[in-house]
Protein backbone atom coordinates (compact mmCIF):
# COMPACT_ATOMS: atom_id res chain seq x y z
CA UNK A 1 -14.43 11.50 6.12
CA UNK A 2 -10.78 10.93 7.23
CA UNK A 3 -9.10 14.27 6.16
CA UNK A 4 -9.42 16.79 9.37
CA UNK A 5 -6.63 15.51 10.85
CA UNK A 6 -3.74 15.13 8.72
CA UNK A 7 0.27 15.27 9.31
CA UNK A 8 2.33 17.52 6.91
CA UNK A 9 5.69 16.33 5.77
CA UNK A 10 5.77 19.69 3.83
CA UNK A 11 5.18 21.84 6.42
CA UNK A 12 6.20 19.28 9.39
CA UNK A 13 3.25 20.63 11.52
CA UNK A 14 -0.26 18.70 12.30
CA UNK A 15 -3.12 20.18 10.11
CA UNK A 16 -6.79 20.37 11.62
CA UNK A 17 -9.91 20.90 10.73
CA UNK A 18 -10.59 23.70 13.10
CA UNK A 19 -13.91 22.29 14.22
CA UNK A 20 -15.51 25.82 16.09
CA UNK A 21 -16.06 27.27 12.68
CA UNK A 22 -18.14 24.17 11.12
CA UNK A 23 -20.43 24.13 9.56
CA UNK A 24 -20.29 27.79 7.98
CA UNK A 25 -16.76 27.54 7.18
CA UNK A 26 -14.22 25.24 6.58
CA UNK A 27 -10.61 26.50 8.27
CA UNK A 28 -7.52 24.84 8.89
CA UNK A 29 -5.43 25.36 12.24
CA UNK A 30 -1.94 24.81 11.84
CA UNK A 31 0.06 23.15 14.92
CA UNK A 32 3.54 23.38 15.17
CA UNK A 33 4.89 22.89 18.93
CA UNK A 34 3.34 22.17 22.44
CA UNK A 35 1.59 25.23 22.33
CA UNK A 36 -0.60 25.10 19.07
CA UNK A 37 -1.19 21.41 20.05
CA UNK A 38 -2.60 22.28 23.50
CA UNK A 39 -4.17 25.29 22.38
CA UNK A 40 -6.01 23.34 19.44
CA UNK A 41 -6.93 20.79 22.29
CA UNK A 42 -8.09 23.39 25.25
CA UNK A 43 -10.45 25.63 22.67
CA UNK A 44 -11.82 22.75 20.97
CA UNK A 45 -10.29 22.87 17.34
CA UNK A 46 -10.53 19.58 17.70
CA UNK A 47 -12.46 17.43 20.31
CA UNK A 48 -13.74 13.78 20.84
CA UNK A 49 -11.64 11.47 22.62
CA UNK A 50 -10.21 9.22 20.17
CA UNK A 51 -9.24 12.36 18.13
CA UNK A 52 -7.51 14.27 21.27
CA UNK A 53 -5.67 11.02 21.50
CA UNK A 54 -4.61 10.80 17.66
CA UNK A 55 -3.60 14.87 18.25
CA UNK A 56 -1.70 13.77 21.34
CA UNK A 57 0.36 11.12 19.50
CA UNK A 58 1.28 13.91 16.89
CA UNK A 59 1.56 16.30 19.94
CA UNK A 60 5.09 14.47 21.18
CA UNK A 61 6.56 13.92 17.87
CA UNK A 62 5.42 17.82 17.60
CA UNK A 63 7.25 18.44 21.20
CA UNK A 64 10.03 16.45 20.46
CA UNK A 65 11.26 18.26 17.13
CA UNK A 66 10.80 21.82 19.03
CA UNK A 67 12.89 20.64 22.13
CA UNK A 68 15.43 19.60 18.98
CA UNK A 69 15.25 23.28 17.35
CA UNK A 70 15.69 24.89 20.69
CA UNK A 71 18.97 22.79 20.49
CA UNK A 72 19.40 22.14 24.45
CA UNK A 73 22.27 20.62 26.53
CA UNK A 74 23.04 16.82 25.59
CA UNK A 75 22.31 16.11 29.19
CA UNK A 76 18.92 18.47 29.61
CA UNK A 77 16.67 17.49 26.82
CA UNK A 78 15.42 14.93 28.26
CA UNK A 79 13.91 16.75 31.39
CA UNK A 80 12.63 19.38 28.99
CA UNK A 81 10.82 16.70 26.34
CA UNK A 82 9.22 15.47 29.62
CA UNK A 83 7.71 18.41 30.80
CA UNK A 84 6.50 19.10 27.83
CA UNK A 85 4.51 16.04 27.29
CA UNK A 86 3.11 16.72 30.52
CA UNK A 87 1.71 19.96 28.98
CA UNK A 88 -0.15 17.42 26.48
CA UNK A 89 -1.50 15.30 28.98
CA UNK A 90 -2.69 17.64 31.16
CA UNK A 91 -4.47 19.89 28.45
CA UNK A 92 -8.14 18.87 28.90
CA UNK A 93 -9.12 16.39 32.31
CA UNK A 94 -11.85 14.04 31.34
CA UNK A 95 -10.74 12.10 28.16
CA UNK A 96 -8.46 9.92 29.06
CA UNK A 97 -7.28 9.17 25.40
CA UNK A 98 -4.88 12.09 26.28
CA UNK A 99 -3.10 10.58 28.78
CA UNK A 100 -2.98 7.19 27.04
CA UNK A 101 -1.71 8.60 23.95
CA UNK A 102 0.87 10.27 25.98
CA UNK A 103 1.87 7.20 28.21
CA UNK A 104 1.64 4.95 25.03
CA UNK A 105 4.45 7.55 23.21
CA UNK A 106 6.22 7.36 26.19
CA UNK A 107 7.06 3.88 26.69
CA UNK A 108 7.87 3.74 23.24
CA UNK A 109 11.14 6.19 24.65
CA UNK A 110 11.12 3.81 27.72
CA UNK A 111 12.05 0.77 25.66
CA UNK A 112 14.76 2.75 23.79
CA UNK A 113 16.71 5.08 26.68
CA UNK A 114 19.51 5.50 25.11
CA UNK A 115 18.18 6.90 21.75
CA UNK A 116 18.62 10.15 20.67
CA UNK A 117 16.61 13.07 20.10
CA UNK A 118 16.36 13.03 16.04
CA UNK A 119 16.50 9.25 16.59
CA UNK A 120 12.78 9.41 19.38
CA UNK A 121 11.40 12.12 16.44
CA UNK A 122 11.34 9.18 13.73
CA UNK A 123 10.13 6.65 15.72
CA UNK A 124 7.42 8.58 17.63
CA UNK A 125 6.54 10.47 14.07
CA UNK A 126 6.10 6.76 12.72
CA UNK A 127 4.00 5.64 16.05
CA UNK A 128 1.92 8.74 16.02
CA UNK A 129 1.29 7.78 11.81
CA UNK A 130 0.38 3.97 13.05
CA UNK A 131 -2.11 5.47 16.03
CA UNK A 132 -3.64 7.65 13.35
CA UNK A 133 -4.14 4.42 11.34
CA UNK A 134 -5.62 2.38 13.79
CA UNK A 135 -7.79 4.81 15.11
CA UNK A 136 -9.05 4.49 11.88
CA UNK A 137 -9.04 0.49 11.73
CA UNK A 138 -10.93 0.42 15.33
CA UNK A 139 -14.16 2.91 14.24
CA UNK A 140 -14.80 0.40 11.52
CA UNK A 141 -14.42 -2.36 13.39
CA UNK A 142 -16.74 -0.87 16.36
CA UNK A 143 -19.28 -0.14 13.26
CA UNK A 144 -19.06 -4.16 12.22
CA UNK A 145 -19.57 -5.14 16.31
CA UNK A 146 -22.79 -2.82 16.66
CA UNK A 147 -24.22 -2.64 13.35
CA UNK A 148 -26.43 -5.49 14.20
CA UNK A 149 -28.32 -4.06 16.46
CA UNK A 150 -29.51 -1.79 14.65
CA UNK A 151 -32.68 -3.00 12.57
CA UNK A 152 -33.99 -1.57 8.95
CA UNK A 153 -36.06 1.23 9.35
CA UNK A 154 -34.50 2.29 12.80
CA UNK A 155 -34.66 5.99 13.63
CA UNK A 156 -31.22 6.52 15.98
CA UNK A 157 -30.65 9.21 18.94
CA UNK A 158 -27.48 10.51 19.34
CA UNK A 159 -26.08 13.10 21.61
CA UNK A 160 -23.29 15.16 21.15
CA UNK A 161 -20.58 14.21 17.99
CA UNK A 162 -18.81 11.13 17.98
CA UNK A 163 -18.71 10.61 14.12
CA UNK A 164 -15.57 11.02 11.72
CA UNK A 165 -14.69 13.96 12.98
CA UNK A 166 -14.35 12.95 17.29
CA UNK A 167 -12.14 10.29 15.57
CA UNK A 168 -9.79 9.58 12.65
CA UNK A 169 -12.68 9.12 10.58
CA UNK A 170 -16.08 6.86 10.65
CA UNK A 171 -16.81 7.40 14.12
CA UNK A 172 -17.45 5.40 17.10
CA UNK A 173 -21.50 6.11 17.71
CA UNK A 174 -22.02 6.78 14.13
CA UNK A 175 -20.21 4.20 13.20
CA UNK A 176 -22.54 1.34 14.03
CA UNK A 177 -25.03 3.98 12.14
CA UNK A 178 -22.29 3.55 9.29
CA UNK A 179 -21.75 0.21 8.98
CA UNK A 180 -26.01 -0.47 8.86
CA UNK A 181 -26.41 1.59 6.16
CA UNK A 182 -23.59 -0.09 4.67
CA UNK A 183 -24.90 -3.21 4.64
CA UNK A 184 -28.15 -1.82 2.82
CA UNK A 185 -30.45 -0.77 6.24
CA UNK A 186 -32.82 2.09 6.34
CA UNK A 187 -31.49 4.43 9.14
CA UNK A 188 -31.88 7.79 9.95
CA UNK A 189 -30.73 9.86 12.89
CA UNK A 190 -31.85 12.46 15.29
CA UNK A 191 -29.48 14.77 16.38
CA UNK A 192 -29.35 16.28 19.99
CA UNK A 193 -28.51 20.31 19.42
CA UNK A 194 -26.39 19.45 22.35
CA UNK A 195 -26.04 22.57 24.27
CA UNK A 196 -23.84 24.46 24.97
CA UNK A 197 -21.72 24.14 22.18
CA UNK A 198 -23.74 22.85 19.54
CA UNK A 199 -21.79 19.64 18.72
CA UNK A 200 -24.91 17.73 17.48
CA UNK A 201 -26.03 20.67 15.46
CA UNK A 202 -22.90 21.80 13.99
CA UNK A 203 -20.68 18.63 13.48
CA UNK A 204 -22.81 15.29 13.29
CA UNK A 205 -25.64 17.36 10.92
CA UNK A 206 -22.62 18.55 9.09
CA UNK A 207 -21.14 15.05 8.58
CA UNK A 208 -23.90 12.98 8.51
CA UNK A 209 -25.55 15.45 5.89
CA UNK A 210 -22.53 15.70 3.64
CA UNK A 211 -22.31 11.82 3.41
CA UNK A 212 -26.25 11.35 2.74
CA UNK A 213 -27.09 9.63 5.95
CA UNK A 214 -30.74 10.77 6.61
CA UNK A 215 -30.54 13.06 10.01
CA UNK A 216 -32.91 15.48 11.96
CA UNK A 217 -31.67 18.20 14.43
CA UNK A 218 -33.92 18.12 17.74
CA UNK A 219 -33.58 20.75 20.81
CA UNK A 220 -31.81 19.23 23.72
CA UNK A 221 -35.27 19.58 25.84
CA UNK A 222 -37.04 17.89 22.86
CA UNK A 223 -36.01 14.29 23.90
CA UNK A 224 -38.79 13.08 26.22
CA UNK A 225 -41.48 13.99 23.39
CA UNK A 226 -39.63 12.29 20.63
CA UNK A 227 -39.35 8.83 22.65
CA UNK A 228 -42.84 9.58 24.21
CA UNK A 229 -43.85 9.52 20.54
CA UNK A 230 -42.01 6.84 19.67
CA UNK A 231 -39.76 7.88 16.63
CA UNK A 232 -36.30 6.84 18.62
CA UNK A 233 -35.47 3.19 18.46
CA UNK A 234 -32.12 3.32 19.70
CA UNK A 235 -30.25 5.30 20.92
CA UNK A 236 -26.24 5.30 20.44
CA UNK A 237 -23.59 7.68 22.39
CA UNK A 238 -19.82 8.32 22.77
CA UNK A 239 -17.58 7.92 25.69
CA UNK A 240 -14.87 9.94 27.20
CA UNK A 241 -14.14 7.68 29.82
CA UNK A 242 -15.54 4.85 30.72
CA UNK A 243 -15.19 3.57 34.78
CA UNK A 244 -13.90 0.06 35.45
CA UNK A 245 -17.68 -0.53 36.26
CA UNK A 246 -19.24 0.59 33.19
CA UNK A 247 -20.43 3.97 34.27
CA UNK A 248 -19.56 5.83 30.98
CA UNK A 249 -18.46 10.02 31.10
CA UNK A 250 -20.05 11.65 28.07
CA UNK A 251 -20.85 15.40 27.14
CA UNK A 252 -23.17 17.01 29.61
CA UNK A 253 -26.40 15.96 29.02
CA UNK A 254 -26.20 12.33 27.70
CA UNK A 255 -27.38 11.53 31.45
CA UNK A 256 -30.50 12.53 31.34
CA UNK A 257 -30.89 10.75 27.69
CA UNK A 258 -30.39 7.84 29.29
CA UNK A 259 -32.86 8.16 32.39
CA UNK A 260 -35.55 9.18 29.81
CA UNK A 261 -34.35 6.17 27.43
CA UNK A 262 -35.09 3.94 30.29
CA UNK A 263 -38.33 5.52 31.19
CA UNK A 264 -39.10 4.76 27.81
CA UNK A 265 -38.00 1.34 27.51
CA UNK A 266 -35.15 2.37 24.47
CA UNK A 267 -32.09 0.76 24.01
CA UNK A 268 -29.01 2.77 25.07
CA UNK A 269 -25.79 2.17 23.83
CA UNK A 270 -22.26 3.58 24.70
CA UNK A 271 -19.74 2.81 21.54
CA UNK A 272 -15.84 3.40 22.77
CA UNK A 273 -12.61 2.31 21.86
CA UNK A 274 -11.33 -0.16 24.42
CA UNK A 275 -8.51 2.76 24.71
CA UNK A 276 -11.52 4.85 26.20
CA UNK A 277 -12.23 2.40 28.93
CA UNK A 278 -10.02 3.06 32.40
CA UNK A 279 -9.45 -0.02 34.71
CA UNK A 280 -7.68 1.59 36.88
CA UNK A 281 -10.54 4.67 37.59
CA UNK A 282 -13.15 2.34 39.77
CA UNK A 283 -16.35 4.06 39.16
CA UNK A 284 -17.71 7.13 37.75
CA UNK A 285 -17.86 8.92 40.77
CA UNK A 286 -13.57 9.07 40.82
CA UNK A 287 -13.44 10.76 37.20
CA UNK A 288 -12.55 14.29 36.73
CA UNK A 289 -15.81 16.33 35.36
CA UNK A 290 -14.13 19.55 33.16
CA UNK A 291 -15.77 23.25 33.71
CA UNK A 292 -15.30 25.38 30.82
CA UNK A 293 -15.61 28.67 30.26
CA UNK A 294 -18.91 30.65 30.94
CA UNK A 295 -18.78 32.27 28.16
CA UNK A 296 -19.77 29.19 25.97
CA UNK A 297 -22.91 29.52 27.66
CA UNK A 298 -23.25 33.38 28.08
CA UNK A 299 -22.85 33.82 24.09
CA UNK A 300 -24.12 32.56 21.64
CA UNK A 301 -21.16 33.64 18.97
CA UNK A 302 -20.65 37.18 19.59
CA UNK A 303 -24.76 37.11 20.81
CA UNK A 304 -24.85 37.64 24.71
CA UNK A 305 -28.11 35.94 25.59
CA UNK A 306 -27.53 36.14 29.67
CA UNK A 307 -27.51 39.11 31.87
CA UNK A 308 -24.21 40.49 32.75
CA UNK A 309 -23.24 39.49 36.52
CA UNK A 310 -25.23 36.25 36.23
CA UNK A 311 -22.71 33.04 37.34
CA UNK A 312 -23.69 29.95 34.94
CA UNK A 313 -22.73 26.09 35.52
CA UNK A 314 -20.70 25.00 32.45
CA UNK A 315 -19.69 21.59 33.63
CA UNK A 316 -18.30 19.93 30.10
CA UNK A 317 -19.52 16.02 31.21
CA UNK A 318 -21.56 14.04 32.96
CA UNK A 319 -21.64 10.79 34.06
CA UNK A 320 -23.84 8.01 33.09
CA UNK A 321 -24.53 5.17 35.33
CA UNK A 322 -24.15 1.60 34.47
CA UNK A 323 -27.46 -0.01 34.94
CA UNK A 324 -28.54 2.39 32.18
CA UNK A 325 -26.48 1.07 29.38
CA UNK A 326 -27.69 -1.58 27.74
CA UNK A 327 -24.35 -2.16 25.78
CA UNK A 328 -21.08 -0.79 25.29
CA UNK A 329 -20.04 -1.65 21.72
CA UNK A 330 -16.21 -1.76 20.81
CA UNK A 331 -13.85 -2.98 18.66
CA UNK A 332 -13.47 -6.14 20.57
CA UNK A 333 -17.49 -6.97 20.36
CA UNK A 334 -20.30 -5.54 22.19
CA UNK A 335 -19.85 -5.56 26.37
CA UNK A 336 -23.22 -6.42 28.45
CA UNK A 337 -23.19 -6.48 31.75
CA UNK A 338 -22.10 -7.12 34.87
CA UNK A 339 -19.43 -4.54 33.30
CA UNK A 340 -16.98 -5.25 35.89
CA UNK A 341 -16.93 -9.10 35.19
CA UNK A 342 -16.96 -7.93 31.35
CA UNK A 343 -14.07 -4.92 31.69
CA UNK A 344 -11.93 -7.06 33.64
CA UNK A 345 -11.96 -10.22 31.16
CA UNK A 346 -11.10 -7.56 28.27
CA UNK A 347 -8.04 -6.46 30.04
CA UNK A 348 -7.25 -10.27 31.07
């Protein structure tokens, strides 16, 4: 599944999947300037971190040909091109695939400071194509560095969605997930609902499902039974962020997965891009926890289910500590701890 994010030559705009209708319906959302790109990013049209840094890429190319239309002063567009890309990078706090993709696309303009506008929207239009690409390249290759340790017959937890569509396709928790049944294992997959706004349900049932990987849907609240019973072998997660120690931000919730995986003596795996890990963010205490709206938890749809007047905690993240992971797989090979010793050596 590699075609929910997709750049138009046509129509010059990025095209997404607009993910809060899945999986009912099947909409497009149609981004043509800073505004459509951060709106797409702050609602959740499209979410996961390796995607919001794949929609970033496209952002500036997107921010750079509408500071060209606007057809500014020869010796102002560059002020205006970066505050705009400051827009981008700022849109959502926690995944810090935004701001990479956004530093990245900058230093491309760095290295070339005397280019011109309509020259910096080819290049960055052909960057944000390769960063597309090897989004792409990495998922697989995080599936072929964790799809060992997964075992035939293996019945896999995950919480929240970090399949095809948190990425430019294939995944980075599913992907592992991919790659096994790939190479001819027997795996199926529980699904956290993962409240408040359904990811698991909606998007890695709708995925998973539509590509004939076996997968169950299980309440939130349901976790402690299922490993109590043991039908969880493993379980595999995402990453937002991952501290310079290992502690690992994920969608609220994936905490207490892991305290109950450890309880339980199960496996617990983060898979991440190396892009996802931040060496210069110490621990997980020192990264930014989002609050969204309370009316993701007040309605269901257009269903309120809370009293009016009652305040709600809709904290987006949480953060998972270290000494609970027993591996963080990437595209570079599977990280074990110390993670320090092992994040440090990756950057070396």
């Amino acid at each position: 599944m590699t075609d929910h994010i997709q750049y138009s030559p046509e129509h010059d705009a990025l095209i997404l999947l607009d993910q809060r209708y899945l999986p009912t319906r099947e909409e497009w959302f149609v981004c043509k300037n800073v505004k459509d790109v951060c709106e797409a990013l702050v609602v959740m049209v499209v979410r996961g971190a390796p995607a919001i840094g794949v929609t970033a890429a496209y952002g500036c190319y997107l921010a750079a040909r509408e500071v060209q239309h606007a057809a500014p002063a020869v010796d102002s567009w560059r002020e205006t091109l970066s505050a705009k890309l400051e827009e981008i990078a700022t849109a959502r706090p926690t995944a810090v695939n935004l701001r990479w993709a956004v530093k990245l696309m900058r230093g491309v303009w760095e290295r070339r400071p005397d280019i011109d506008l309509e020259g910096l929207c080819k290049i960055w239009l052909e960057k944000a194509k390769q960063v597309h690409a090897e989004d792409l390249a990495t998922c697989r290759a995080i599936g072929a560095s964790g799809a060992g340790l997964i075992a035939d017959g293996d019945t896999v937890l995950t919480h929240c969605n970090a399949g095809a569509l948190a990425t430019a396709g294939y995944g980075t928790a599913l992907a592992p997930i991919r790659a096994a049944v790939e190479q001819g294992k027997h795996v199926s997959v529980i699904a956290d609902e993962t409240r408040p706004f359904l990811q698991g349900a909606r998007l890695t049932a709708y995925e998973l499902h539509r590509d004939g990987i076996p997968v169950k849907v299980a309440c939130d609240n349901a976790c402690a039974l299922l490993m109590q019973r043991g039908l969880v072998q493993k379980v595999i997660v995402g990453a937002d962020r991952i501290a310079a120690n290992g502690d690992a931000a994920n969608k609220i919730g994936t905490f207490g997965v892991a305290i109950l995986a450890h309880e339980f003596g199960v496996p617990f795996y983060v898979a991440a891009p190396v892009s996802t890990i931040d060496p210069e963010t110490a621990d997980g205490s020192l990264i930014p926890i989002e609050e969204r709206p309370a009316r993701e938890v007040t309605h269901v749809g257009t269903t309120q289910i809370t009293p009016d007047g009652v305040d709600v905690f809709n904290f987006a993240f949480d953060v998972t500590p270290a000494r609970l992971i027993s591996g963080i797989i990437t595209e570079k090979g599977v990280l074990t701890a110390p993670y320090t010793e092992a994040i440090a050596k990756l950057f070396k």
